[in-house]
PDB file of N, CA and C in Angstrom:
ATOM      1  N   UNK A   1      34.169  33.184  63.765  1.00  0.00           N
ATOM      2  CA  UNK A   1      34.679  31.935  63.229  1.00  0.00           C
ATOM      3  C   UNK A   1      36.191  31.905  63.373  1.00  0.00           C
ATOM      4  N   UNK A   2      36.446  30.808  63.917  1.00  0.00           N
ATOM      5  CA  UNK A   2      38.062  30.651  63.689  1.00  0.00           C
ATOM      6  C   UNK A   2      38.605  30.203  62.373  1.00  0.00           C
ATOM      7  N   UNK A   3      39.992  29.971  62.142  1.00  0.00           N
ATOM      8  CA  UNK A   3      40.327  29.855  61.161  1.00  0.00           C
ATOM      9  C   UNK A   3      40.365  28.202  60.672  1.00  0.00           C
ATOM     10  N   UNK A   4      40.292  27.570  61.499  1.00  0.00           N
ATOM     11  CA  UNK A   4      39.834  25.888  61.131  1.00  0.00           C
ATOM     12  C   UNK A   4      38.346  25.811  60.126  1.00  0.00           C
ATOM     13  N   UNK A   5      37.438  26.296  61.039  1.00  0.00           N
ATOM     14  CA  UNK A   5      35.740  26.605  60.242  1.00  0.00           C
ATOM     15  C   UNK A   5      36.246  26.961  59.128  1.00  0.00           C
ATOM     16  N   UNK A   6      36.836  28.020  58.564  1.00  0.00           N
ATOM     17  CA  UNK A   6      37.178  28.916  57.636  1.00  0.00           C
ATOM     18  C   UNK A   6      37.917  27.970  56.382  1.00  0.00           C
ATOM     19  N   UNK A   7      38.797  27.364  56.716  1.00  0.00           N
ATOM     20  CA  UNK A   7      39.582  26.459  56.089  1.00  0.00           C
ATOM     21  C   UNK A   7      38.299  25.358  55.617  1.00  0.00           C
ATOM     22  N   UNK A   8      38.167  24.211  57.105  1.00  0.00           N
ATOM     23  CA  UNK A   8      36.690  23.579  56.206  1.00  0.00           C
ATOM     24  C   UNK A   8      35.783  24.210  55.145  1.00  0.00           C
ATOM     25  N   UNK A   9      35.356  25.402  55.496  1.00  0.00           N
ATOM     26  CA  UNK A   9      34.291  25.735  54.563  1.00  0.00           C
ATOM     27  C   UNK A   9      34.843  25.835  53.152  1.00  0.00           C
ATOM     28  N   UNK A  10      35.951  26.461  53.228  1.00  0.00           N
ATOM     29  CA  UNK A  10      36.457  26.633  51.573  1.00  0.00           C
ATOM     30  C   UNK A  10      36.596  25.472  51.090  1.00  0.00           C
ATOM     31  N   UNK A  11      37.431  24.257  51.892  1.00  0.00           N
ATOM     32  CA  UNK A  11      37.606  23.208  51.276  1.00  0.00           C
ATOM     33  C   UNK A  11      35.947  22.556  51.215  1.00  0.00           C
ATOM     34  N   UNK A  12      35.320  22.511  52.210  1.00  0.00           N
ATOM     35  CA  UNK A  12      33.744  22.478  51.499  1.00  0.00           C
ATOM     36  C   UNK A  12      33.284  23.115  50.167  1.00  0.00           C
ATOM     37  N   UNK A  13      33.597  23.962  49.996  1.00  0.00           N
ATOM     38  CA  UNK A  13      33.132  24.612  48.834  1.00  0.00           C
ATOM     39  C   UNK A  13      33.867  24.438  47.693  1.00  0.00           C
ATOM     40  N   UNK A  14      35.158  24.415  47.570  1.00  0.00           N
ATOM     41  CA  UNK A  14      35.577  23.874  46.550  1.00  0.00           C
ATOM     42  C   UNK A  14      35.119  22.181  46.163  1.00  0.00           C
ATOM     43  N   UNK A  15      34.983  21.330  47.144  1.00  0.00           N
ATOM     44  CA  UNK A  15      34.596  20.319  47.022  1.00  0.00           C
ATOM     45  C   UNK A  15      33.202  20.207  45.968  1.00  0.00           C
ATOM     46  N   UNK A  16      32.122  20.943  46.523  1.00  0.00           N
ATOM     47  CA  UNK A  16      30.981  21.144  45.834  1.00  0.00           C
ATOM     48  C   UNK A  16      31.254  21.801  44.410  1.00  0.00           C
ATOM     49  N   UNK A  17      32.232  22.483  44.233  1.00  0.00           N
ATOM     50  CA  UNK A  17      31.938  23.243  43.227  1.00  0.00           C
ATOM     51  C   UNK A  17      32.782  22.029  41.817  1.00  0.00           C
ATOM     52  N   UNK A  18      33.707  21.107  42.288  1.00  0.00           N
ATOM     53  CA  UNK A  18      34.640  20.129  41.439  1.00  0.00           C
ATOM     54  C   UNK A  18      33.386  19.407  41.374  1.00  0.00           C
ATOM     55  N   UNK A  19      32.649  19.230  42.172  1.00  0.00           N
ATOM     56  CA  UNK A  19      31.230  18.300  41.777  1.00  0.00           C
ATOM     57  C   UNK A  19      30.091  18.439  40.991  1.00  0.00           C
ATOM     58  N   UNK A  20      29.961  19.592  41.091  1.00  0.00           N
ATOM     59  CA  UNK A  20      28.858  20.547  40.331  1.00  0.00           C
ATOM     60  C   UNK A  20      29.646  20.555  39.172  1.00  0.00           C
ATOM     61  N   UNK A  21      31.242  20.763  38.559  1.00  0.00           N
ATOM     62  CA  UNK A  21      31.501  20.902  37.749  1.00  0.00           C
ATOM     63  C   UNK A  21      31.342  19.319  36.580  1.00  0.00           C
ATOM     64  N   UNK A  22      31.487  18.224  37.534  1.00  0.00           N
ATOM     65  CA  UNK A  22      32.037  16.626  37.221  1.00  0.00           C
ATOM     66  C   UNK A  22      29.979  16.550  37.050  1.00  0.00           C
ATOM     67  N   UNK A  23      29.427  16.928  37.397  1.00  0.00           N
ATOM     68  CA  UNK A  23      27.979  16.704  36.846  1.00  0.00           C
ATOM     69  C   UNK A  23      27.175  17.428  35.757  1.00  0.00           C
ATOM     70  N   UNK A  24      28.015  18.756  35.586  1.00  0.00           N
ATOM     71  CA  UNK A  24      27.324  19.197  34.637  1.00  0.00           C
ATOM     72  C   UNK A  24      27.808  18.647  33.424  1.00  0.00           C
ATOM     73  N   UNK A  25      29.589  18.082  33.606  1.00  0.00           N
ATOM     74  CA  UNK A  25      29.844  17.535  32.213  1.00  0.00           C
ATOM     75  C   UNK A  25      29.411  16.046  31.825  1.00  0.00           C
ATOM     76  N   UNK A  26      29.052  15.422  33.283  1.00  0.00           N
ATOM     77  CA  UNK A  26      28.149  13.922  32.586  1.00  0.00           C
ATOM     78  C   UNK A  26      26.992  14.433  32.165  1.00  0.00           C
ATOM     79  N   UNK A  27      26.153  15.651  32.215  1.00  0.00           N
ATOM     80  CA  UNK A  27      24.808  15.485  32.094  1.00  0.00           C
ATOM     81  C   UNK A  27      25.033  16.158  30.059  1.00  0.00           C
ATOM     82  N   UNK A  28      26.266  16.658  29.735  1.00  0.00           N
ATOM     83  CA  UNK A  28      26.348  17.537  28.080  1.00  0.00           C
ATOM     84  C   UNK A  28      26.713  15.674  28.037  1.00  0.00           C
ATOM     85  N   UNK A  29      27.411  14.900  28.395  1.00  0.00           N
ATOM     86  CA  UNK A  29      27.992  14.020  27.842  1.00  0.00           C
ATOM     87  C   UNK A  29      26.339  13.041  27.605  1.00  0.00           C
ATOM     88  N   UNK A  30      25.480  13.363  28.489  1.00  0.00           N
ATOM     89  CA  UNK A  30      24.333  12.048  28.547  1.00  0.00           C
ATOM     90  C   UNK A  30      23.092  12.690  27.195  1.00  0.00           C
ATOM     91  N   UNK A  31      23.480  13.852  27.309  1.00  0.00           N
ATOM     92  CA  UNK A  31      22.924  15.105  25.868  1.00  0.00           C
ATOM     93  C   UNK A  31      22.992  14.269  24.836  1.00  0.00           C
ATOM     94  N   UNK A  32      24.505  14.757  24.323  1.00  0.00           N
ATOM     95  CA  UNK A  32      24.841  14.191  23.269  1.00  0.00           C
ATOM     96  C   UNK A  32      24.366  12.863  23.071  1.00  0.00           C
ATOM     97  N   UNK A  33      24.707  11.484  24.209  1.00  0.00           N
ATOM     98  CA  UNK A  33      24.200  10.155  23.587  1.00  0.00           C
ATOM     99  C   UNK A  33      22.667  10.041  23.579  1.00  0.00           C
ATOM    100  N   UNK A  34      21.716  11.092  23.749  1.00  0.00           N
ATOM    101  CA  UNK A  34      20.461  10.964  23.588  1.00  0.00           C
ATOM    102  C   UNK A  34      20.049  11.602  22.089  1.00  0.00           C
ATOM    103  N   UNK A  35      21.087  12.701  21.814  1.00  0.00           N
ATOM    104  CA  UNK A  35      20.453  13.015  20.525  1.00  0.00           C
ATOM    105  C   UNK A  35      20.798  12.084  19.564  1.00  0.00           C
ATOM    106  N   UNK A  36      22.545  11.546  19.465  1.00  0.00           N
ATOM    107  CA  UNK A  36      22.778  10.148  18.447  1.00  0.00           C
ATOM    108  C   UNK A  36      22.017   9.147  18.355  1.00  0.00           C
ATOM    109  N   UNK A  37      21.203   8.526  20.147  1.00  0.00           N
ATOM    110  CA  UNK A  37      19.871   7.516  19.644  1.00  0.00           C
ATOM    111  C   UNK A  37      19.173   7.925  19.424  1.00  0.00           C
ATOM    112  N   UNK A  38      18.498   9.308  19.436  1.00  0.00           N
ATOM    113  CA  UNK A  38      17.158   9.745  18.832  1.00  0.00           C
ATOM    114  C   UNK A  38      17.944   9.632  17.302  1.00  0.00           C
ATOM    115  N   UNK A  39      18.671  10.163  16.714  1.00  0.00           N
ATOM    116  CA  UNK A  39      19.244   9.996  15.398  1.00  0.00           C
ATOM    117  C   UNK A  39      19.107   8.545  14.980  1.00  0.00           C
ATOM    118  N   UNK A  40      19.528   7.549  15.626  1.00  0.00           N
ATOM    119  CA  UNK A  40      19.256   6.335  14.886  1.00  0.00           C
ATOM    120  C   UNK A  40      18.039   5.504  15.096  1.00  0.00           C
ATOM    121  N   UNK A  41      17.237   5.844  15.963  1.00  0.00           N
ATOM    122  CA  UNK A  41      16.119   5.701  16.157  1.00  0.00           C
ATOM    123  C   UNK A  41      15.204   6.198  14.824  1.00  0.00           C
ATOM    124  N   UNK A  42      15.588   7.491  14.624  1.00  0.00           N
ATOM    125  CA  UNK A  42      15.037   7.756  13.321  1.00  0.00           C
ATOM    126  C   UNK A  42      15.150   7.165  11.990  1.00  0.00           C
ATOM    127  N   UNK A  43      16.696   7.034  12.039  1.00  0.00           N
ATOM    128  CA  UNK A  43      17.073   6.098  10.416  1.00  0.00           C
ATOM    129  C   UNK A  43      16.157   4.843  10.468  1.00  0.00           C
ATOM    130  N   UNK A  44      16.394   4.592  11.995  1.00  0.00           N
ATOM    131  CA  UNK A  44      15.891   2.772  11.874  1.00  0.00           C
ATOM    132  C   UNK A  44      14.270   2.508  11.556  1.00  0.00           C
ATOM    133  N   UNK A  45      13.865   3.824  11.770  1.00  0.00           N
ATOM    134  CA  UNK A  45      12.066   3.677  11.952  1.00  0.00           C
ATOM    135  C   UNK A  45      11.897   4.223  10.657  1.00  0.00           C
ATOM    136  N   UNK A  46      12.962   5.260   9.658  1.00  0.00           N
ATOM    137  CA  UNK A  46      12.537   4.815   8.378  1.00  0.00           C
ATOM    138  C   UNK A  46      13.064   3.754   7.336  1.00  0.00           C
ATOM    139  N   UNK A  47      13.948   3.313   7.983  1.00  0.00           N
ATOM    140  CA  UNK A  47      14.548   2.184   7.012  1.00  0.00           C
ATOM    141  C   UNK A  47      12.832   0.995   7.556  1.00  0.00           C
ATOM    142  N   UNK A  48      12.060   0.804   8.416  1.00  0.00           N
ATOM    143  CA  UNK A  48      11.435   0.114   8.766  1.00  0.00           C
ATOM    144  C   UNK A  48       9.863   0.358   8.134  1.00  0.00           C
ATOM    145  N   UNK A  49       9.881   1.485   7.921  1.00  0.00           N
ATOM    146  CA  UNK A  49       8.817   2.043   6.819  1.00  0.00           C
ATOM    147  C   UNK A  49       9.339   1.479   5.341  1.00  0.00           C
ATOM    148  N   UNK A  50      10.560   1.704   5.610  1.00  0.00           N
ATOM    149  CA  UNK A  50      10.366   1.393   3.624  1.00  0.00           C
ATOM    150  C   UNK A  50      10.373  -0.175   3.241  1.00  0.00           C
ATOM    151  N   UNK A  51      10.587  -0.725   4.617  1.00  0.00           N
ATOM    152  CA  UNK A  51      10.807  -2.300   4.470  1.00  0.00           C
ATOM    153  C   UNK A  51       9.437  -2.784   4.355  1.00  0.00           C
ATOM    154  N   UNK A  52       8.697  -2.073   5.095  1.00  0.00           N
ATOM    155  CA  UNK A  52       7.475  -2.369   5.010  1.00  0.00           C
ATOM    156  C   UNK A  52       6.462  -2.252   4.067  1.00  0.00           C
ATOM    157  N   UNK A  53       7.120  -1.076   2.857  1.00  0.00           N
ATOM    158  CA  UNK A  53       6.062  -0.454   2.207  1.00  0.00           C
ATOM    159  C   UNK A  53       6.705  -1.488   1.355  1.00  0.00           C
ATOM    160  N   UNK A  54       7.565  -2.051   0.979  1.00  0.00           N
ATOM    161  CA  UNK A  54       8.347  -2.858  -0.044  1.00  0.00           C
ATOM    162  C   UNK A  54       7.643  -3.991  -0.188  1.00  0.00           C
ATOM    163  N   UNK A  55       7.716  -4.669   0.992  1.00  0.00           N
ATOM    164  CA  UNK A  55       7.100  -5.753   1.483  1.00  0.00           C
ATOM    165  C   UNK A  55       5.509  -5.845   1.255  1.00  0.00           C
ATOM    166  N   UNK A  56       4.866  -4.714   1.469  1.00  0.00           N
ATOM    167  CA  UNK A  56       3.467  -5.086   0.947  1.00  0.00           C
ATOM    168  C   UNK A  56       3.264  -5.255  -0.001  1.00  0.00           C
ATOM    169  N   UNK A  57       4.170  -4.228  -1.130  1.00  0.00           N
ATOM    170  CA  UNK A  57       3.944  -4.658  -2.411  1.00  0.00           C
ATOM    171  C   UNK A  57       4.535  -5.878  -3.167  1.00  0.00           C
ATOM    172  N   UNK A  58       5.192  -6.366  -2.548  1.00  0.00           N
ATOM    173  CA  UNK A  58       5.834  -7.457  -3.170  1.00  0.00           C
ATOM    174  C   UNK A  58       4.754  -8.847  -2.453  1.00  0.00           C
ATOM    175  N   UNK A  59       4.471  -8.605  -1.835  1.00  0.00           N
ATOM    176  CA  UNK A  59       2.996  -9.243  -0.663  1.00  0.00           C
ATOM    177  C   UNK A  59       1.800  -9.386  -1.979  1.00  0.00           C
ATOM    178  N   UNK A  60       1.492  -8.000  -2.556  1.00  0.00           N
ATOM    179  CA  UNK A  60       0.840  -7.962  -3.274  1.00  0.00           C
ATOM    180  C   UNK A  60       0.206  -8.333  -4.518  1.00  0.00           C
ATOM    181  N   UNK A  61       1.850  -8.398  -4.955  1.00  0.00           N
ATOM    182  CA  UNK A  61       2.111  -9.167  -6.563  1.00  0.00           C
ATOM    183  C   UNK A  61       1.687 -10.929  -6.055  1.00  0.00           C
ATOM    184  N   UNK A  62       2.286 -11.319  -5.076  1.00  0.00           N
ATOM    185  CA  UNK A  62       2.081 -12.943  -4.703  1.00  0.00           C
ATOM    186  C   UNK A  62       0.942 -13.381  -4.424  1.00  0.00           C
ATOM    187  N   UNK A  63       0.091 -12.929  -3.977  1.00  0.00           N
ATOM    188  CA  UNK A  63      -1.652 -12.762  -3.312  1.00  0.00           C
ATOM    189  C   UNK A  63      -2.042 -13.051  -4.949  1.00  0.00           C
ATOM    190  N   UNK A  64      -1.902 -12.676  -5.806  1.00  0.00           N
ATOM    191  CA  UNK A  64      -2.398 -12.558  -6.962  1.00  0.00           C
ATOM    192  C   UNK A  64      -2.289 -14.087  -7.665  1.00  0.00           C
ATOM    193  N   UNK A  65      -3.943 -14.258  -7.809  1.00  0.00           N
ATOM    194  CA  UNK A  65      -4.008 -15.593  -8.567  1.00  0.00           C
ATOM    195  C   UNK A  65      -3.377 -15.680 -10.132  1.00  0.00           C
ATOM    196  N   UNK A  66      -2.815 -16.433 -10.273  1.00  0.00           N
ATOM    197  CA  UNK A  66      -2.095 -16.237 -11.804  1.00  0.00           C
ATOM    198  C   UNK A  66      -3.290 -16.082 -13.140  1.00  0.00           C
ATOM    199  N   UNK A  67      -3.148 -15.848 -13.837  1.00  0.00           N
ATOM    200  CA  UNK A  67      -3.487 -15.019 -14.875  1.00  0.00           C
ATOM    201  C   UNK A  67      -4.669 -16.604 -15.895  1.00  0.00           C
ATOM    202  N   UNK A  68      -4.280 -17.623 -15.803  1.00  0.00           N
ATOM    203  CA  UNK A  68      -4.852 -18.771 -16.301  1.00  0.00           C
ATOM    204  C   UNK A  68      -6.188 -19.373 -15.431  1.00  0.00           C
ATOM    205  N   UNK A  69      -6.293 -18.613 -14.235  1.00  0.00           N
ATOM    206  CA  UNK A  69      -7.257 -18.892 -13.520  1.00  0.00           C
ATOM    207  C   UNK A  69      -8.907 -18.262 -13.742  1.00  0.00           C
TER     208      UNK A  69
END
């Protein structure tokens, strides 16, 4: 190999390696915003349970023929 090849390849390789580096930190960065929506995904699906369990019972009391009937 001459020293041109030699030169490309490193600068090849450094190239790959600034890339490999620029992807592994979008993929911690795409981490993190998956665990914060799994996190609010969770609040929201129990705030949506309790809306619901609220709601039936208050559903419940109204269903109810009044007391003179």
């Amino acid at each position: 190999m001459n020293e041109d090849q030699v030169d490309r390849l490193e600068m090849k390789i450094a190239f790959q390696e600034d890339l490999l580096q620029k992807l592994d930190d979008a993929v911690v960065v795409q981490q993190q915003q998956i665990l914060l929506l799994e996190d609010q995904v969770r609040v929201l699906s129990e705030q949506l349970q309790q809306i619901a369990t609220t709601r039936s019972d208050a559903m419940s009391v109204v269903d109810e023929p009044p007391p003179h009937y």
